[in-house]
N, C-alpha and C. Protein backbone atom coordinates (compact mmCIF):
# COMPACT_ATOMS: atom_id res chain seq x y z
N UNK A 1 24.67 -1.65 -5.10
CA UNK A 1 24.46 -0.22 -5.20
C UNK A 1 24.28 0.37 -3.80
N UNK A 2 24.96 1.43 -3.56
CA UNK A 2 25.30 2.28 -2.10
C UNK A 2 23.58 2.96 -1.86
N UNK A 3 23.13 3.18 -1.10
CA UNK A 3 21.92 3.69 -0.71
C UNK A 3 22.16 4.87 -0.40
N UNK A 4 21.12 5.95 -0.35
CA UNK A 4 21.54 7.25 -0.48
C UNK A 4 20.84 7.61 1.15
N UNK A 5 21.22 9.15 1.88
CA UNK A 5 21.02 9.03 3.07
C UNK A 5 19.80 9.52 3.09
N UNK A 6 19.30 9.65 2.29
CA UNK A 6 17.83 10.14 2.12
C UNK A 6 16.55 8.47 2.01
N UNK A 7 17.35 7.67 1.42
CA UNK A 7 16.98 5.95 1.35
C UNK A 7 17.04 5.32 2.76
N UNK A 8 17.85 6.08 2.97
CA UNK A 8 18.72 4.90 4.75
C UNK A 8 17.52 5.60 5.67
N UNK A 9 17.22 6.95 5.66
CA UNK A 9 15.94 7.69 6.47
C UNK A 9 15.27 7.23 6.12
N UNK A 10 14.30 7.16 4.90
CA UNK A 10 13.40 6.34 4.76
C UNK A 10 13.39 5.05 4.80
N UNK A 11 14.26 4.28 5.33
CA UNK A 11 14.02 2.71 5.33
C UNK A 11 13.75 2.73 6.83
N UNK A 12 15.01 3.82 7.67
CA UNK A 12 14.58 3.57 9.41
C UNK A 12 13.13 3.71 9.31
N UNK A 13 12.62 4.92 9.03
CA UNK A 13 11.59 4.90 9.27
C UNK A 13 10.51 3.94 8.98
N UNK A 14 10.80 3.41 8.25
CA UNK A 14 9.49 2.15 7.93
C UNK A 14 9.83 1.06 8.90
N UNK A 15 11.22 0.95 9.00
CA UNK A 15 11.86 -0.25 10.12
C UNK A 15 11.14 0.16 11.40
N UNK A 16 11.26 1.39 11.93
CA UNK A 16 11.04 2.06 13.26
C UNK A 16 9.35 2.27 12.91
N UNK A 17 8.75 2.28 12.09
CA UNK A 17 7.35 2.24 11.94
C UNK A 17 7.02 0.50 12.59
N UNK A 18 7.01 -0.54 11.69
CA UNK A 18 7.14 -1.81 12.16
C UNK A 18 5.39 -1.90 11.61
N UNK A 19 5.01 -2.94 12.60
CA UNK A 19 3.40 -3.27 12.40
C UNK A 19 2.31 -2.13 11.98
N UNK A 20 2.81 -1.25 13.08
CA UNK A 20 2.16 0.43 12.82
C UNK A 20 1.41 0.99 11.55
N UNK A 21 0.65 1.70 11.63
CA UNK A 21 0.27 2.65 10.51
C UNK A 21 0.91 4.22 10.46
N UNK A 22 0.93 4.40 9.11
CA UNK A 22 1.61 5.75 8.81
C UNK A 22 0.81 6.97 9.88
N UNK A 23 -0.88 6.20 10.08
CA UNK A 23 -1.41 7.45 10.71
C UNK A 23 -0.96 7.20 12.09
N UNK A 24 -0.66 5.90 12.89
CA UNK A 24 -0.46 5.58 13.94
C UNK A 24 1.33 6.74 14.57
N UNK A 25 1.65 6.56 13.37
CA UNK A 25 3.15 7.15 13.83
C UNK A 25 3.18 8.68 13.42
N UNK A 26 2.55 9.23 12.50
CA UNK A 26 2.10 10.62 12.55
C UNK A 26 1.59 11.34 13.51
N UNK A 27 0.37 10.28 14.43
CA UNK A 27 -0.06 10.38 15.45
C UNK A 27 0.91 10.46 16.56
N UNK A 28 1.66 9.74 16.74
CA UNK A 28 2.64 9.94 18.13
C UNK A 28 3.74 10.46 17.49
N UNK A 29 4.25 10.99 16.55
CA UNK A 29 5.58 11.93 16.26
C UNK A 29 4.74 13.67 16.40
N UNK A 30 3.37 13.62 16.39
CA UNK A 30 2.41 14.77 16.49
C UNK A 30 2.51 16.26 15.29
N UNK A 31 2.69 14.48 14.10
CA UNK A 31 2.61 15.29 12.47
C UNK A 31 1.65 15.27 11.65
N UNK A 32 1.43 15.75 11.12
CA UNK A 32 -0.15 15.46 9.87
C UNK A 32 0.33 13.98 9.52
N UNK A 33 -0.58 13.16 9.05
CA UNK A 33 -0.62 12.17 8.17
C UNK A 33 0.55 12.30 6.97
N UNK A 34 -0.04 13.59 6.59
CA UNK A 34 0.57 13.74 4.82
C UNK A 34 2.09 13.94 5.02
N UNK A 35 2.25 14.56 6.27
CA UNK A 35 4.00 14.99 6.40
C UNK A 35 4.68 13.72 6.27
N UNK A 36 4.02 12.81 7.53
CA UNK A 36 4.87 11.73 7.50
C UNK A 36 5.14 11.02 6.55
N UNK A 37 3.36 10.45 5.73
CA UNK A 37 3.65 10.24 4.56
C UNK A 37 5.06 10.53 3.40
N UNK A 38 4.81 11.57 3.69
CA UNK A 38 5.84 12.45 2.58
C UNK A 38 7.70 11.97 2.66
N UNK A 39 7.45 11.93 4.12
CA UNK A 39 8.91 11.43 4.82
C UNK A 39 9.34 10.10 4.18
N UNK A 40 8.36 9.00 4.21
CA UNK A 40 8.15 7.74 3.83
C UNK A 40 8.19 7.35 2.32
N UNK A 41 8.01 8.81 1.76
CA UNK A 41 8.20 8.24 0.43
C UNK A 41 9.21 8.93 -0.33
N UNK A 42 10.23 9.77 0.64
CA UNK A 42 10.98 9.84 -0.11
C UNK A 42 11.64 11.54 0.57
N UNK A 43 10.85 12.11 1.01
CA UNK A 43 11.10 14.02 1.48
C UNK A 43 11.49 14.15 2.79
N UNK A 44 12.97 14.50 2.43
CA UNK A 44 13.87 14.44 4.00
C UNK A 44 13.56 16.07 4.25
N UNK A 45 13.09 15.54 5.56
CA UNK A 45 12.69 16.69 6.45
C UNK A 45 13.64 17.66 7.00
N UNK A 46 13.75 18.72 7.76
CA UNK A 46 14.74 19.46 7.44
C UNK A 46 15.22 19.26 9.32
N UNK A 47 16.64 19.83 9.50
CA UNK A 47 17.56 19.24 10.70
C UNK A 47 16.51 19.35 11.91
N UNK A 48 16.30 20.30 12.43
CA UNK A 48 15.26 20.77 13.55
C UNK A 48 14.48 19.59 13.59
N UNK A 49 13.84 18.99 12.54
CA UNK A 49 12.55 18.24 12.16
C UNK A 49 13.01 16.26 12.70
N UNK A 50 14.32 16.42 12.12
CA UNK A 50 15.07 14.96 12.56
C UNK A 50 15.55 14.83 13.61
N UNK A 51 15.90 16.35 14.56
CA UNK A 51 16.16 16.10 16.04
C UNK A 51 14.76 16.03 16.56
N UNK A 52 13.74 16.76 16.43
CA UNK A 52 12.65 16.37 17.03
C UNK A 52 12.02 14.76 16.68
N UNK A 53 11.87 14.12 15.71
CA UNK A 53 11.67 13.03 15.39
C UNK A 53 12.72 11.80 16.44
N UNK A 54 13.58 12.53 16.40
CA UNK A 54 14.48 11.11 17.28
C UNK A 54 14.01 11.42 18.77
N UNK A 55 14.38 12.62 19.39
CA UNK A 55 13.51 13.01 20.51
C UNK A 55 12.02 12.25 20.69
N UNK A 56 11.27 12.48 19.87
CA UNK A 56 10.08 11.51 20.38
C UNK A 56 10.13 9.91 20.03
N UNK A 57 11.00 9.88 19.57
CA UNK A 57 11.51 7.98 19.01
C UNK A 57 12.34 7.60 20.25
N UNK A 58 13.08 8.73 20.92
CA UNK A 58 13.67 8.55 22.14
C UNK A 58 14.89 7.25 21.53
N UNK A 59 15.80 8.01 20.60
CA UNK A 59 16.40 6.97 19.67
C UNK A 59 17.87 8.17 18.94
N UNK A 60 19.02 7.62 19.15
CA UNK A 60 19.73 8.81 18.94
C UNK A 60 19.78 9.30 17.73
N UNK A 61 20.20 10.28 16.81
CA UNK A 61 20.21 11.09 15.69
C UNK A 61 21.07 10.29 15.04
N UNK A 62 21.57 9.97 14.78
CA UNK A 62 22.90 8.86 14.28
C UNK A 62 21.73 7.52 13.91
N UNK A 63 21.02 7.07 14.34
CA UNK A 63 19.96 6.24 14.86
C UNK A 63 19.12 5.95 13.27
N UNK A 64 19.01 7.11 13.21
CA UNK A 64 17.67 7.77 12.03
C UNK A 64 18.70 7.49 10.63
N UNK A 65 19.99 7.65 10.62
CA UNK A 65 20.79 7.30 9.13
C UNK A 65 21.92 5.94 9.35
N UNK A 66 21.55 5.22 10.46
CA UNK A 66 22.21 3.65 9.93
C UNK A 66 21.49 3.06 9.47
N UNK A 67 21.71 2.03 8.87
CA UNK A 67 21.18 1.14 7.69
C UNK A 67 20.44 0.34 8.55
N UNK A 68 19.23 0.84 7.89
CA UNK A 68 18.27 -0.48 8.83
C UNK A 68 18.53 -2.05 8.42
N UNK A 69 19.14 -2.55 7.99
CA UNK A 69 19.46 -3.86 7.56
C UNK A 69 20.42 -3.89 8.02
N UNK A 70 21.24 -3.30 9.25
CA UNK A 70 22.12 -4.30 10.12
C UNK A 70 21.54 -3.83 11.64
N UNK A 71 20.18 -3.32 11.46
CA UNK A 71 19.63 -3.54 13.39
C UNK A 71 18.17 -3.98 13.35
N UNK A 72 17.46 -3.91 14.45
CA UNK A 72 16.16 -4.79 14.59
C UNK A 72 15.71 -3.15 14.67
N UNK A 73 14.28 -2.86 14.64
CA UNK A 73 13.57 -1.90 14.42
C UNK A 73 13.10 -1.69 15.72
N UNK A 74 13.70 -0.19 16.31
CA UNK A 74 13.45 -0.04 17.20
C UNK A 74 11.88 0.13 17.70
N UNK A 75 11.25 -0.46 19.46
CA UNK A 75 10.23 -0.24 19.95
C UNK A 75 9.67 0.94 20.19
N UNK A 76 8.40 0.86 19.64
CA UNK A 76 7.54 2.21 19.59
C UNK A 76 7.64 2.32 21.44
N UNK A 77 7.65 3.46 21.54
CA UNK A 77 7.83 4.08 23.36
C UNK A 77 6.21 3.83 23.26
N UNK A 78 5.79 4.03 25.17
CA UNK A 78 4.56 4.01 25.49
C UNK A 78 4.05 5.12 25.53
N UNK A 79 2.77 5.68 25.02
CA UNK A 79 2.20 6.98 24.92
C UNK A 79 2.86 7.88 26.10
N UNK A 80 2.99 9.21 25.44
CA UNK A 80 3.46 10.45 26.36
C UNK A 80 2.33 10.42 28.11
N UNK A 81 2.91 10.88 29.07
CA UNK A 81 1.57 11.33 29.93
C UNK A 81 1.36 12.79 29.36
N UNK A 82 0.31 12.72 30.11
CA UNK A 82 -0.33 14.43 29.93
C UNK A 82 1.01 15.58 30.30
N UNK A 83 1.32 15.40 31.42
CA UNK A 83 2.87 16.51 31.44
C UNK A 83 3.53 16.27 30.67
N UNK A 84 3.93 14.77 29.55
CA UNK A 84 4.77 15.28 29.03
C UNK A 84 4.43 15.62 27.84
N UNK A 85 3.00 15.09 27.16
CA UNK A 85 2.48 16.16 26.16
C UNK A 85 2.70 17.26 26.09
N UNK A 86 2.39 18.25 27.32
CA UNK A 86 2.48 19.36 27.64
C UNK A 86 3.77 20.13 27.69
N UNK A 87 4.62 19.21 27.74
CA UNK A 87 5.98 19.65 27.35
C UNK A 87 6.84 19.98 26.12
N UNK A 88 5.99 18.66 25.46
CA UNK A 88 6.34 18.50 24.00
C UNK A 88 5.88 19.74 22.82
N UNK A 89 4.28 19.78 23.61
CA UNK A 89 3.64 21.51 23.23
C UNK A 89 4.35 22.41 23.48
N UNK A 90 5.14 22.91 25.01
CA UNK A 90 5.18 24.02 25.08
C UNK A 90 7.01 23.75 24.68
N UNK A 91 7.36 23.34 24.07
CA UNK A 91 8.42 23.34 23.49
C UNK A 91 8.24 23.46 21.74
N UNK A 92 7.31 23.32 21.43
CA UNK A 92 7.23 23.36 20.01
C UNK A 92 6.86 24.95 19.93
N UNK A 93 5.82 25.48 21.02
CA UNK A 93 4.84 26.83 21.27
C UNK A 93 6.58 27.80 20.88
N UNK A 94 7.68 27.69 21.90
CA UNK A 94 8.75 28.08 21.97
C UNK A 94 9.63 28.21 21.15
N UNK A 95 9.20 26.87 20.00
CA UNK A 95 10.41 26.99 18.66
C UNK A 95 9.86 28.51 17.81
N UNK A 96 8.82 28.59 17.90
CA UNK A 96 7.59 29.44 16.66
C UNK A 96 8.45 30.50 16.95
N UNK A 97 9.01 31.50 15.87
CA UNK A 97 9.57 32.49 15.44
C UNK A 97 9.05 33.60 15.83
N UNK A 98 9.21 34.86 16.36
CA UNK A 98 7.94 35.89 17.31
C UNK A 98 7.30 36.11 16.03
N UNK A 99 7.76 36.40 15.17
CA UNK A 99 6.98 37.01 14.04
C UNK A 99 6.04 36.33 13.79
N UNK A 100 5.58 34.61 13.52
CA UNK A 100 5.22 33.47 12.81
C UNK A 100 4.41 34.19 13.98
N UNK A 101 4.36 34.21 15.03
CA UNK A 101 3.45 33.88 16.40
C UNK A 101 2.40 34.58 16.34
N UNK A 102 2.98 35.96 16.54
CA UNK A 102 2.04 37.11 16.24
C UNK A 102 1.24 37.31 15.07
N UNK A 103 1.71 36.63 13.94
CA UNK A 103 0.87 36.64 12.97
C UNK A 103 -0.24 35.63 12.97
N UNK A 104 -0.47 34.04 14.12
CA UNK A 104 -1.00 33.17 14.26
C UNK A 104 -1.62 33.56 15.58
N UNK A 105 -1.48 35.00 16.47
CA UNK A 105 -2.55 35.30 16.86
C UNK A 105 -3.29 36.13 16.60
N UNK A 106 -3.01 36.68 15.70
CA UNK A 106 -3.94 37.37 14.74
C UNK A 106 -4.85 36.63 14.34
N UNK A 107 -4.36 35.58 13.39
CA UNK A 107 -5.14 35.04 12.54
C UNK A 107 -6.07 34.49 13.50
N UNK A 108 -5.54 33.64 14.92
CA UNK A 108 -6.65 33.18 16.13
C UNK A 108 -7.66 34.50 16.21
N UNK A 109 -7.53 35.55 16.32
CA UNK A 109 -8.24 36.66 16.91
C UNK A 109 -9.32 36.89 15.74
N UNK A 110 -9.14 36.95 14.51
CA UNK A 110 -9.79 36.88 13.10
C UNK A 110 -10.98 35.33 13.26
N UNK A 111 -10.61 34.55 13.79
CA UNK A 111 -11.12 33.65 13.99
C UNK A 111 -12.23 33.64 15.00
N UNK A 112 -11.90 33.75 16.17
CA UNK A 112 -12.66 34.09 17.19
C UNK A 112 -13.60 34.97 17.19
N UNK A 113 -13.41 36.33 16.24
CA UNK A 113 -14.49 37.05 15.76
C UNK A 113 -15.72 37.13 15.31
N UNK A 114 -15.20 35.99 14.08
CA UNK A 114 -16.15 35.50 13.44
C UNK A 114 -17.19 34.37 13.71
């Protein structure tokens, strides 16, 4: 039986997980627990979401839908430095939609109030 490309994502990912924990790789892809989770059991994330995922897997997009049963599971990279955290932030700060933004400094400003 043919595997579906939603199966072949979720198998890299457990391949490309390896020894790891779900929170360990949530942690360095810089997703909730539950997202990744979610990924893992089955909820293909949407395009934006799989180029950023290979970007921090540092692993090409093509990468994420071959069959993990004809490669070895690729090595977790060594933690980001601080610049390139900071990159990874102010590139995500940059994806946010103006609208989404302004409404999330609001909600910061509502916050800070209180």
């Amino acid at each position: 039986m043919l595997a579906t490309i939603g199966e072949i994502f979720r198998g890299n990912l457990v391949a490309f997980r390896g020894e790891r924990t779900q929170f360990q790789m949530a942690e360095f892809l810089g997703v909730p627990l539950r997202t990744y989770a979610r990924w893992e059991s089955g909820k293909f994330p949407r395009e934006a979401t799989i180029r950023y995922i290979a970007k921090r897997a540092k692993i090409p997009e093509a990468a994420l839908f071959q069959d993990p049963s004809t490669r070895a599971p690729a090595p977790l990279p060594s933690p980001p430095t601080p610049a390139q955290a900071l990159d990874v932030l102010r590139e995500l700060i940059e994806a946010i939609p103006p609208d989404m933004a302004q409404a999330l400094m609001a909600a910061k400003a509502t916050v800070d109030r209180s």
